[in-house]
Protein backbone atom coordinates (compact mmCIF):
# COMPACT_ATOMS: atom_id res chain seq x y z
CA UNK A 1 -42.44 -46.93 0.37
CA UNK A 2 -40.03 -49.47 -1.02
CA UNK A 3 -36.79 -50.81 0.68
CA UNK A 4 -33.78 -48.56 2.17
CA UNK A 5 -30.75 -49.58 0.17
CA UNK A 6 -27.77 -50.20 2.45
CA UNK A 7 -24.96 -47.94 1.66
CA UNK A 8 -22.04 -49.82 0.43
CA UNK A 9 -18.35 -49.02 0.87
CA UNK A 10 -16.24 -48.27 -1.88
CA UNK A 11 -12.29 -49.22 -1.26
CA UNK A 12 -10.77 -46.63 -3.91
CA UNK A 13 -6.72 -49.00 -4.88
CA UNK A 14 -4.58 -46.77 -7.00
CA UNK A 15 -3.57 -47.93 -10.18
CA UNK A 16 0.00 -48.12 -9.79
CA UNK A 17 1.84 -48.68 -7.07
CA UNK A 18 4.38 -46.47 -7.30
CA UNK A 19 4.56 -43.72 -9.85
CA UNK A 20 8.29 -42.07 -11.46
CA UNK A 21 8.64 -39.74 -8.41
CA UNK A 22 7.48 -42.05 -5.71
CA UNK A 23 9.91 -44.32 -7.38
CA UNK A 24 12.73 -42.17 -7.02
CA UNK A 25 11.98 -41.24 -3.56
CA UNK A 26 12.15 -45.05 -2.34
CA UNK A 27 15.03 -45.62 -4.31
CA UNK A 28 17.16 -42.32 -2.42
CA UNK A 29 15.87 -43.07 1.16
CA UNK A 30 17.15 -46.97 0.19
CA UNK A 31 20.41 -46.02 -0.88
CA UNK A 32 21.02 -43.85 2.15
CA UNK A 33 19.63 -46.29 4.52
CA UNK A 34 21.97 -48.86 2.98
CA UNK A 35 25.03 -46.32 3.26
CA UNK A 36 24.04 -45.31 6.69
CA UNK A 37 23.84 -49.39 8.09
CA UNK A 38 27.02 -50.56 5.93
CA UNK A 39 29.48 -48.56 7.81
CA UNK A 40 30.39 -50.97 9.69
CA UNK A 41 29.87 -54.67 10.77
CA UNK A 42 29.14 -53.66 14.12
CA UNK A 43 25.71 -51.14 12.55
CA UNK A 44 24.94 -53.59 9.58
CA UNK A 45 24.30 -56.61 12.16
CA UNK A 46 22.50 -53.92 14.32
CA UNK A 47 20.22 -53.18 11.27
CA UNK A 48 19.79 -57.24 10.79
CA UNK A 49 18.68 -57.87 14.50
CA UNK A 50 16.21 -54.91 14.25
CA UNK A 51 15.04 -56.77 11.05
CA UNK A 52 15.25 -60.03 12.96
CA UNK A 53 16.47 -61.86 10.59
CA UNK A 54 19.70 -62.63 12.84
CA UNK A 55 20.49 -62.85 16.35
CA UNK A 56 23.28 -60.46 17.96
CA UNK A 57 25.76 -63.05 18.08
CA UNK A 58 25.08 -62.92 14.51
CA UNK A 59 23.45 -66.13 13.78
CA UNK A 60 20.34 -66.21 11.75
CA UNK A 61 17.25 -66.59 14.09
CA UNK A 62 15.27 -69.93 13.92
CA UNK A 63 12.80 -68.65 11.10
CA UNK A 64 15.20 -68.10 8.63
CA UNK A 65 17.12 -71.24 9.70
């Protein structure tokens, strides 16, 4: 009887990150997250704490400093 070969995994990476329709897809749900968080000061510096890359007094937080 010889040796049991360990079984190896495989990691399968797709070739492209993003194909045409993918592609579109991000680039609608971007647009309409952009409209959505532009209406107004008061939502876009909502959307920039949440990303925290600002404070809510609207300064940028010490990372980004």
């Amino acid at each position: 009887m010889g040796k049991k070969k360990k079984k190896q995994k495989v990691i399968v990476y797709r070739s492209g990150i993003l194909n045409h329709e993918d592609a579109a897809r991000f680039k609608k749900a971007c647009a309409e997250y952009v409209k959505k968080v532009t209406k107004s000061k008061k939502t876009a510096r909502e959307a920039l704490v949440r990303l925290g890359t600002h404070t809510p007094d609207g300064q940028l937080t010490e990372r980004f400093r």
